[in-house]
PDB file of N, CA and C in Angstrom:
ATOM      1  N   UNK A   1     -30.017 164.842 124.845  1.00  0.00           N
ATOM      2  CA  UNK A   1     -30.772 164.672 123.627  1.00  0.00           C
ATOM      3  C   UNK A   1     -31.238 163.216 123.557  1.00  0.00           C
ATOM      4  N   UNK A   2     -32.649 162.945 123.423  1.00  0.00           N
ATOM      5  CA  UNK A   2     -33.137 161.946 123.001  1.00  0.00           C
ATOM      6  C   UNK A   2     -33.165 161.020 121.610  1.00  0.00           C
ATOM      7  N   UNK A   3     -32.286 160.964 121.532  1.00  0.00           N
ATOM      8  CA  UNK A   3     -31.994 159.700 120.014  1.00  0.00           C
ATOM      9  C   UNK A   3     -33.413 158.959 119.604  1.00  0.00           C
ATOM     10  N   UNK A   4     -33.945 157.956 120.117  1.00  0.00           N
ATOM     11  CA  UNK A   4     -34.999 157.449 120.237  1.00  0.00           C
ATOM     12  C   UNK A   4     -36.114 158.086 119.917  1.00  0.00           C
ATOM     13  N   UNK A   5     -36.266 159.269 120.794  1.00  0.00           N
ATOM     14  CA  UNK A   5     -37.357 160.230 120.288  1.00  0.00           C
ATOM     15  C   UNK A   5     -37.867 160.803 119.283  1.00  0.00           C
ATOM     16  N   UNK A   6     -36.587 160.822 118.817  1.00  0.00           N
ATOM     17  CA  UNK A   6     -35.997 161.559 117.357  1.00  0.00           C
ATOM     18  C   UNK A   6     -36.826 160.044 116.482  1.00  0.00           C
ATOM     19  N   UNK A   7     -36.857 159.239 116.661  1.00  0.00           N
ATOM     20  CA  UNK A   7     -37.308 158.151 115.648  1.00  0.00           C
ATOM     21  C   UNK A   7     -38.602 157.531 115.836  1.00  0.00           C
ATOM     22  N   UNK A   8     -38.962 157.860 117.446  1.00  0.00           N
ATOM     23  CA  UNK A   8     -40.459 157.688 117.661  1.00  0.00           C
ATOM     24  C   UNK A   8     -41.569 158.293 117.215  1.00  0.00           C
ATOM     25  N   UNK A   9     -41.412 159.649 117.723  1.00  0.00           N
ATOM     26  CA  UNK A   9     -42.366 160.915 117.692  1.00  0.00           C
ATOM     27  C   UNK A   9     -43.100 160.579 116.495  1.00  0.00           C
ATOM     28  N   UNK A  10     -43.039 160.358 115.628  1.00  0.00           N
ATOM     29  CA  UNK A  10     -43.984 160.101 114.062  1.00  0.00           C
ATOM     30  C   UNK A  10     -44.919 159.294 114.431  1.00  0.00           C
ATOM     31  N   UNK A  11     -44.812 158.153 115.120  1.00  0.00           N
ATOM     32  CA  UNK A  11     -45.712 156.635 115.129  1.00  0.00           C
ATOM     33  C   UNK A  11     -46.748 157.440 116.791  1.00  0.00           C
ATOM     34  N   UNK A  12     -46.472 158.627 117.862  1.00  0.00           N
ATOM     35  CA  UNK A  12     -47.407 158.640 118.157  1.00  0.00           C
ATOM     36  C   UNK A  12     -48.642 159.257 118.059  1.00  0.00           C
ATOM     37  N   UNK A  13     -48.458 160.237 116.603  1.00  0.00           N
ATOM     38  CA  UNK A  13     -50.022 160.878 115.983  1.00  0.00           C
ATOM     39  C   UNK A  13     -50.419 159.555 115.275  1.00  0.00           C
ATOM     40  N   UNK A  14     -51.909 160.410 115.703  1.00  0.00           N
ATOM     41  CA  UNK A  14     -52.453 159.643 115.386  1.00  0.00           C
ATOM     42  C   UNK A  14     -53.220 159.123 113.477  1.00  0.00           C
ATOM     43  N   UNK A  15     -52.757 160.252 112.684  1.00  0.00           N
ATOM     44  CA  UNK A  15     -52.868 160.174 111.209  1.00  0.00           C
ATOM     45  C   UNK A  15     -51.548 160.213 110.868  1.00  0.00           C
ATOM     46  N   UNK A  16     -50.480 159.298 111.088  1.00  0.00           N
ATOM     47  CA  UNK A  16     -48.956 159.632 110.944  1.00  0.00           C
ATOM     48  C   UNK A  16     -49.238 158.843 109.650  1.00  0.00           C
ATOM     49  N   UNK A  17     -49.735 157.993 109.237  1.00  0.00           N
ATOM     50  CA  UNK A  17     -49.700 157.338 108.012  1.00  0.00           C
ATOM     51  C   UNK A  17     -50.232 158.284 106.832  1.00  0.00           C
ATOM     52  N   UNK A  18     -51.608 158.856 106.836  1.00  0.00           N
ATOM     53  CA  UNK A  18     -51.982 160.272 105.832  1.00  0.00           C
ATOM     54  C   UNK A  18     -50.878 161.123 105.553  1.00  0.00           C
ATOM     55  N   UNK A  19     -50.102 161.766 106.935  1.00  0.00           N
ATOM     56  CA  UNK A  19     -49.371 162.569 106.880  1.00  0.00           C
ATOM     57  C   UNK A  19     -48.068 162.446 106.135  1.00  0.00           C
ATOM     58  N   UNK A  20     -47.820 160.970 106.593  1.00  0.00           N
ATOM     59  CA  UNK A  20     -46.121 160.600 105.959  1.00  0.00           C
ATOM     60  C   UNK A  20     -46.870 159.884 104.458  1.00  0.00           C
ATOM     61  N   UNK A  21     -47.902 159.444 103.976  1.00  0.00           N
ATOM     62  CA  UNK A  21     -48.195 159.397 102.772  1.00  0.00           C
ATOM     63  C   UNK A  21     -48.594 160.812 101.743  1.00  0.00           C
ATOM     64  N   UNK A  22     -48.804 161.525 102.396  1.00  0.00           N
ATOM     65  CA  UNK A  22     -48.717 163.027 101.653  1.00  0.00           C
ATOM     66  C   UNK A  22     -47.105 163.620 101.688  1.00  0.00           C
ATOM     67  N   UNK A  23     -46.341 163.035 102.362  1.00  0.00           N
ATOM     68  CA  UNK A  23     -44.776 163.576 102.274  1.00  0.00           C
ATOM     69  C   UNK A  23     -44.633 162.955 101.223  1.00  0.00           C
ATOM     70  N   UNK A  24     -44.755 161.707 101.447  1.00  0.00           N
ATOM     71  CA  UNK A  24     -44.423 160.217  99.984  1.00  0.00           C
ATOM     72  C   UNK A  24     -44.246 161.149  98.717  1.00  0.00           C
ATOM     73  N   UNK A  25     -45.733 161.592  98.379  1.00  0.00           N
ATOM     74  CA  UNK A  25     -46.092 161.633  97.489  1.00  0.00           C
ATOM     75  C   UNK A  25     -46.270 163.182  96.404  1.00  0.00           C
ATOM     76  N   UNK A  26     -45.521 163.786  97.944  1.00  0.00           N
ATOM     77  CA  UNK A  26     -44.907 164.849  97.423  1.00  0.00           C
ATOM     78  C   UNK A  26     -43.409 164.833  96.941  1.00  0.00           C
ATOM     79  N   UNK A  27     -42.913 164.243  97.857  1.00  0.00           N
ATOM     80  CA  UNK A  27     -41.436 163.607  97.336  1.00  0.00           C
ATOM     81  C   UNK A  27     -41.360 163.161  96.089  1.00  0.00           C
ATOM     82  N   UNK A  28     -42.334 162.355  95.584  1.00  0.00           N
ATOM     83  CA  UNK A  28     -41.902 161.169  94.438  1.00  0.00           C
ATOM     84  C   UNK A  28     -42.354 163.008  92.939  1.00  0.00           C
ATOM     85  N   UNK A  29     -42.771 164.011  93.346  1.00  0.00           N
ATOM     86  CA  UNK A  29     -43.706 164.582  92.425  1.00  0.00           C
ATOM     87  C   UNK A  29     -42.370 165.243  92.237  1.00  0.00           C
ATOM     88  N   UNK A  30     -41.664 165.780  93.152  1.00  0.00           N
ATOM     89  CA  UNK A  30     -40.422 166.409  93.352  1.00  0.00           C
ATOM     90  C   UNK A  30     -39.258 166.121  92.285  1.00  0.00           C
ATOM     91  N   UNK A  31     -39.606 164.572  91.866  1.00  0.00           N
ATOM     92  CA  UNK A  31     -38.787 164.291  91.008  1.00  0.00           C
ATOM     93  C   UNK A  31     -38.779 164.343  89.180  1.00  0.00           C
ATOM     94  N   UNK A  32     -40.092 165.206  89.267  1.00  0.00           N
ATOM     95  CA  UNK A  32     -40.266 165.657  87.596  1.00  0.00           C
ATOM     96  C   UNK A  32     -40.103 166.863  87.652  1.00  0.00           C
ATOM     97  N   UNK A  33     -39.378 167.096  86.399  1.00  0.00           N
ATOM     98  CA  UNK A  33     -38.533 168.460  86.304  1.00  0.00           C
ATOM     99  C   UNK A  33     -39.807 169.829  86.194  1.00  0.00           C
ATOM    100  N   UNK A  34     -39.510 171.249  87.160  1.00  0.00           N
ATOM    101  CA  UNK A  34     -40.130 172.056  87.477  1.00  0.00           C
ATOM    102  C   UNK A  34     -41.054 172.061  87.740  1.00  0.00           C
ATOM    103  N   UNK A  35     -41.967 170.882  87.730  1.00  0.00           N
ATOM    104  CA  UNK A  35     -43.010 170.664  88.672  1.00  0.00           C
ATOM    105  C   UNK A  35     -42.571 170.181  90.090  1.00  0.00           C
ATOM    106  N   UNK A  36     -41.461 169.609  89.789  1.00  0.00           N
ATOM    107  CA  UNK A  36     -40.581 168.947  91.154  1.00  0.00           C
ATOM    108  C   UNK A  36     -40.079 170.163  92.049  1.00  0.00           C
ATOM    109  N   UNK A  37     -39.915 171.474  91.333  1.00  0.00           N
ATOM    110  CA  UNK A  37     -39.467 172.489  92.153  1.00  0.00           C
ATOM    111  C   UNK A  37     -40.634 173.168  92.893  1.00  0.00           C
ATOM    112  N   UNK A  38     -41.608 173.130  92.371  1.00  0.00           N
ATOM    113  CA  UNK A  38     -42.741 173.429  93.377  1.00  0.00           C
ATOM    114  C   UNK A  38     -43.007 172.539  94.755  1.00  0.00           C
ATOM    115  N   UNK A  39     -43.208 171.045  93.754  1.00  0.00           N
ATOM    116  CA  UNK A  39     -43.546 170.044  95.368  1.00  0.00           C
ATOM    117  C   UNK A  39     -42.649 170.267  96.463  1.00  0.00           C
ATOM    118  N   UNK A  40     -41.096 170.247  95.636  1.00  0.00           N
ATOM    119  CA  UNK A  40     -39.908 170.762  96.877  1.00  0.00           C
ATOM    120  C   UNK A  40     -40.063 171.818  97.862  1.00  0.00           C
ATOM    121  N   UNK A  41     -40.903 173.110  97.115  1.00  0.00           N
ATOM    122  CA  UNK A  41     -40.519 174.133  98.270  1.00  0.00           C
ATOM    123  C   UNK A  41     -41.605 173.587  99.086  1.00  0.00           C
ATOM    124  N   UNK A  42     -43.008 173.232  98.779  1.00  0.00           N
ATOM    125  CA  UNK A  42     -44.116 172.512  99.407  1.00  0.00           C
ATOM    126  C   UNK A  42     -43.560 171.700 100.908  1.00  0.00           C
ATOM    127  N   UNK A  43     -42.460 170.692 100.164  1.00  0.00           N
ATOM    128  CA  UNK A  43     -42.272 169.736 101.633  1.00  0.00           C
ATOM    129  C   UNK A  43     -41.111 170.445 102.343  1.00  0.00           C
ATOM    130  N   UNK A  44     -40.512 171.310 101.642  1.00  0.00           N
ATOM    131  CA  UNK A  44     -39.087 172.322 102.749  1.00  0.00           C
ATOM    132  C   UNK A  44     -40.440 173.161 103.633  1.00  0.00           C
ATOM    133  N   UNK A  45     -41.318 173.586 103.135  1.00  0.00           N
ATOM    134  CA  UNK A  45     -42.248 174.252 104.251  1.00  0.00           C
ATOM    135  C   UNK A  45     -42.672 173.916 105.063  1.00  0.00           C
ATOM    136  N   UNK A  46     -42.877 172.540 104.458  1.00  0.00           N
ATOM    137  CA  UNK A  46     -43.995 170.990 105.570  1.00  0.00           C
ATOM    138  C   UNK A  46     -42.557 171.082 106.724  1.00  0.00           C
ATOM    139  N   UNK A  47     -41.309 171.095 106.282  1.00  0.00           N
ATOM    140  CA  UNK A  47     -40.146 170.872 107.250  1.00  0.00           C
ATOM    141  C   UNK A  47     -39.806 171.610 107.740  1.00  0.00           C
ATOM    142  N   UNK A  48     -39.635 172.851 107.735  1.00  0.00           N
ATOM    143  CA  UNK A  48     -39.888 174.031 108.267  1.00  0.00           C
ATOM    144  C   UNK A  48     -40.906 174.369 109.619  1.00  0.00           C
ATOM    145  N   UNK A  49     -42.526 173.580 109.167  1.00  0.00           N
ATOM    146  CA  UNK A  49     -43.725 173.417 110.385  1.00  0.00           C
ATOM    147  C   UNK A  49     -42.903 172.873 111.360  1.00  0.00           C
ATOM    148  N   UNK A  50     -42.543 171.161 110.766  1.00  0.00           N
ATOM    149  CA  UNK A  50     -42.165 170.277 111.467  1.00  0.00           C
ATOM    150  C   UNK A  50     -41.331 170.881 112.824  1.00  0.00           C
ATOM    151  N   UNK A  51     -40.329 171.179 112.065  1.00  0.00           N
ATOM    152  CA  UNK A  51     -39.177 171.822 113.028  1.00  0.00           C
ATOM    153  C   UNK A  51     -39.484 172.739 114.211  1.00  0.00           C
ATOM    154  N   UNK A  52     -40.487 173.879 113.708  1.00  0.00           N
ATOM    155  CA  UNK A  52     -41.241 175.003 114.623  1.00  0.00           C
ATOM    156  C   UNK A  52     -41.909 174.223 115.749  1.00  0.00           C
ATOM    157  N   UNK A  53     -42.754 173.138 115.437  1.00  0.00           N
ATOM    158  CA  UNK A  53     -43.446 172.141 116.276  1.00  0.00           C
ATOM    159  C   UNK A  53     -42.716 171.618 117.012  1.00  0.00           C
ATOM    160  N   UNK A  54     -41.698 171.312 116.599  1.00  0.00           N
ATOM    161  CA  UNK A  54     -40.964 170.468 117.800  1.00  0.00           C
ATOM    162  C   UNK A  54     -40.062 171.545 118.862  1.00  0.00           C
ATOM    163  N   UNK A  55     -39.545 171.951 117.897  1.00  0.00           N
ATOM    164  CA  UNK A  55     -38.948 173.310 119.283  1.00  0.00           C
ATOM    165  C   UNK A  55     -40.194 173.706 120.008  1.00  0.00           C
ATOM    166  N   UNK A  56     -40.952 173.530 119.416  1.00  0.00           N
ATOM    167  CA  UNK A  56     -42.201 174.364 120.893  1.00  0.00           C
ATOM    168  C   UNK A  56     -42.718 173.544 121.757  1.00  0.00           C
ATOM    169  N   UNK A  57     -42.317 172.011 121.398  1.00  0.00           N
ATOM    170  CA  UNK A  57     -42.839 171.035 122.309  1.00  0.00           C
ATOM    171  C   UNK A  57     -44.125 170.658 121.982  1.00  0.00           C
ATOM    172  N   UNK A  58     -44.506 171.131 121.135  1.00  0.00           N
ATOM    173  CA  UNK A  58     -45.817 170.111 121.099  1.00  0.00           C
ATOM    174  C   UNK A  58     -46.047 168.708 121.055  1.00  0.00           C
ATOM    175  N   UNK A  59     -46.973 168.183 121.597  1.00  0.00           N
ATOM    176  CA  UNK A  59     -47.023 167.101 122.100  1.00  0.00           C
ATOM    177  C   UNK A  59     -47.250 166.067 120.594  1.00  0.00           C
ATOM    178  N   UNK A  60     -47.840 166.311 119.661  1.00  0.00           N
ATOM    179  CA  UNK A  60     -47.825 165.712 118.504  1.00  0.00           C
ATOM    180  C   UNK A  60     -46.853 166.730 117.472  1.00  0.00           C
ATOM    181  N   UNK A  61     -45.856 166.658 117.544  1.00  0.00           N
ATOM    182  CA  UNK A  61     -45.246 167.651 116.213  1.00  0.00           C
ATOM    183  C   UNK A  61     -45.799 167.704 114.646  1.00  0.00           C
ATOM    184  N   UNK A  62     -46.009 166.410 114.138  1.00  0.00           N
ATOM    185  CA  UNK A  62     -46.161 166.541 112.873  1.00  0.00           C
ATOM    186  C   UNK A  62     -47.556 167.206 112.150  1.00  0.00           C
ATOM    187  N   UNK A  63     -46.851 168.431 111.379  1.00  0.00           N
ATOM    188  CA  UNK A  63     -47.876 169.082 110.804  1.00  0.00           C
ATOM    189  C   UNK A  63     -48.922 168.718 110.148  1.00  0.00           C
ATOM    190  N   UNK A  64     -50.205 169.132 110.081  1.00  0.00           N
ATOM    191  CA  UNK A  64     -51.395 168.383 109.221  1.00  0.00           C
ATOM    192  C   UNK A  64     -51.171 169.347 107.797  1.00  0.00           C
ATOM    193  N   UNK A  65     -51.446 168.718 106.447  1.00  0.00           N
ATOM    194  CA  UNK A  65     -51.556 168.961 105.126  1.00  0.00           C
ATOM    195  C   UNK A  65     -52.267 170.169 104.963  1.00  0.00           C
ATOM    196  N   UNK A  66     -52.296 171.188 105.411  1.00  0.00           N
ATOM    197  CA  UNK A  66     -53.738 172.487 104.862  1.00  0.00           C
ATOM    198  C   UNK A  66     -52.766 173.469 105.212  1.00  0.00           C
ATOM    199  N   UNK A  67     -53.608 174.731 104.339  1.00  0.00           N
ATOM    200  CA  UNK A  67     -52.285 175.568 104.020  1.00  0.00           C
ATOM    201  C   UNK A  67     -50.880 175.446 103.479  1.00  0.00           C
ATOM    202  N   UNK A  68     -51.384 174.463 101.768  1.00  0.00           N
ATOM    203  CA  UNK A  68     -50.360 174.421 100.854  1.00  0.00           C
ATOM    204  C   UNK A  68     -49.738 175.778 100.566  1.00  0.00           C
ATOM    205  N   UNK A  69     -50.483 177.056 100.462  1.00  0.00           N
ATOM    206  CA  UNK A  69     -49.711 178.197 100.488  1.00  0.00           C
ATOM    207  C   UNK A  69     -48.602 178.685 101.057  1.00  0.00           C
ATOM    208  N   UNK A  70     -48.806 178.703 102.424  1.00  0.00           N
ATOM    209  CA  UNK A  70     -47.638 179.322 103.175  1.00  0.00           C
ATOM    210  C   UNK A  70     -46.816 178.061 103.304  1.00  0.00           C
ATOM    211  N   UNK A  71     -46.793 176.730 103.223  1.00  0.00           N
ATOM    212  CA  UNK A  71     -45.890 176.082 102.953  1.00  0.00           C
ATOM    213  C   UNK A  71     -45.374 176.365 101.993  1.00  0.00           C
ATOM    214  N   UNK A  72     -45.575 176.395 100.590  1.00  0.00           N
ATOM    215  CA  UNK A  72     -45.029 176.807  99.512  1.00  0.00           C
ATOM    216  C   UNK A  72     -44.335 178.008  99.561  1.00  0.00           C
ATOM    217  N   UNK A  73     -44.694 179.091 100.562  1.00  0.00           N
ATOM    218  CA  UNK A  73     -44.106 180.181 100.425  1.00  0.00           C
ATOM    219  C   UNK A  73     -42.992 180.359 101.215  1.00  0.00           C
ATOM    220  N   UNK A  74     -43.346 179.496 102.622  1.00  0.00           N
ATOM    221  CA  UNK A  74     -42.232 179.073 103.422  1.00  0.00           C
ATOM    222  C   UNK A  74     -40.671 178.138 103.002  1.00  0.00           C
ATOM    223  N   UNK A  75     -41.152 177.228 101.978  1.00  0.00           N
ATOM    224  CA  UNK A  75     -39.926 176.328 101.625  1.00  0.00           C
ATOM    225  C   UNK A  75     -39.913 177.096 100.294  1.00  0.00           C
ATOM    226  N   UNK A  76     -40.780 177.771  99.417  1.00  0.00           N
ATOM    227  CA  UNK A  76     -39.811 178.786  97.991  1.00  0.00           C
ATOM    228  C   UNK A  76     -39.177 179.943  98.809  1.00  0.00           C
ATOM    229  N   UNK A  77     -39.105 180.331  99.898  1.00  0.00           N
ATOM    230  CA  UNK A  77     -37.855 181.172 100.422  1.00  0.00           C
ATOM    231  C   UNK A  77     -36.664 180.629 100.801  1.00  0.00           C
ATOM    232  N   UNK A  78     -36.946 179.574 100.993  1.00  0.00           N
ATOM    233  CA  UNK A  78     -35.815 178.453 101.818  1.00  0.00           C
ATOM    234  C   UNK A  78     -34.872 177.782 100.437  1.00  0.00           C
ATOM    235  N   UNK A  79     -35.915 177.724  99.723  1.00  0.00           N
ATOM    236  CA  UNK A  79     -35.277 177.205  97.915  1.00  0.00           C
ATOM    237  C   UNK A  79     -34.160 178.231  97.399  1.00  0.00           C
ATOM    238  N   UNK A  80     -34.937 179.503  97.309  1.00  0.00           N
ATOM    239  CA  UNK A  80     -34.153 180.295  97.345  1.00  0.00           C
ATOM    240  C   UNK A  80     -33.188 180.965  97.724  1.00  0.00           C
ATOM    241  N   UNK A  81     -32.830 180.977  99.098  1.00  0.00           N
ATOM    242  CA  UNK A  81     -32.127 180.821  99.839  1.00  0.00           C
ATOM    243  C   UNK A  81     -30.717 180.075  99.786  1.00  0.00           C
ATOM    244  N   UNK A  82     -31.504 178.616  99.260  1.00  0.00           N
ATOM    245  CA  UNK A  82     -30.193 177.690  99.165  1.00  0.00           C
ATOM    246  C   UNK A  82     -29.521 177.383  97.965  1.00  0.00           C
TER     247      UNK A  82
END
């Protein structure tokens, strides 16, 4: 297992700043009550992509922002769930 990798991989896409500023700023939304439970399942979905991407090896893992739906639908099962 690559340790390093694990902390690189973000800095080599090339919109890693858009991308990790749309996490930001879903995060910070996360923190007002029941509107925060929406943004949450939003970025458990975004983490969910993430994860799928990297087990498959893709060469840039981090997911691009489109298709707020099935993120939402992906991390409100995962909400639920937990």
């Amino acid at each position: 297992m690559d340790f390093g990798y694990s902390l690189s991989y973000v800095f080599e896409d090339q919109a890693w700043v858009s991308k990790l500023a749309m996490l930001v700023l879903f995060m910070l939304l996360s923190a007002i009550p029941l509107l925060g439970l929406l943004a949450l399942a939003v970025v458990l979905g975004y983490m969910v992509e993430l994860v799928s991407n990297v087990r498959s090896g893709l060469p840039n893992p981090l997911p691009t922002w489109d298709g707020y739906e099935t993120k939402f639908r992906t991390g409100g099962y995962l909400l639920i769930a937990w």
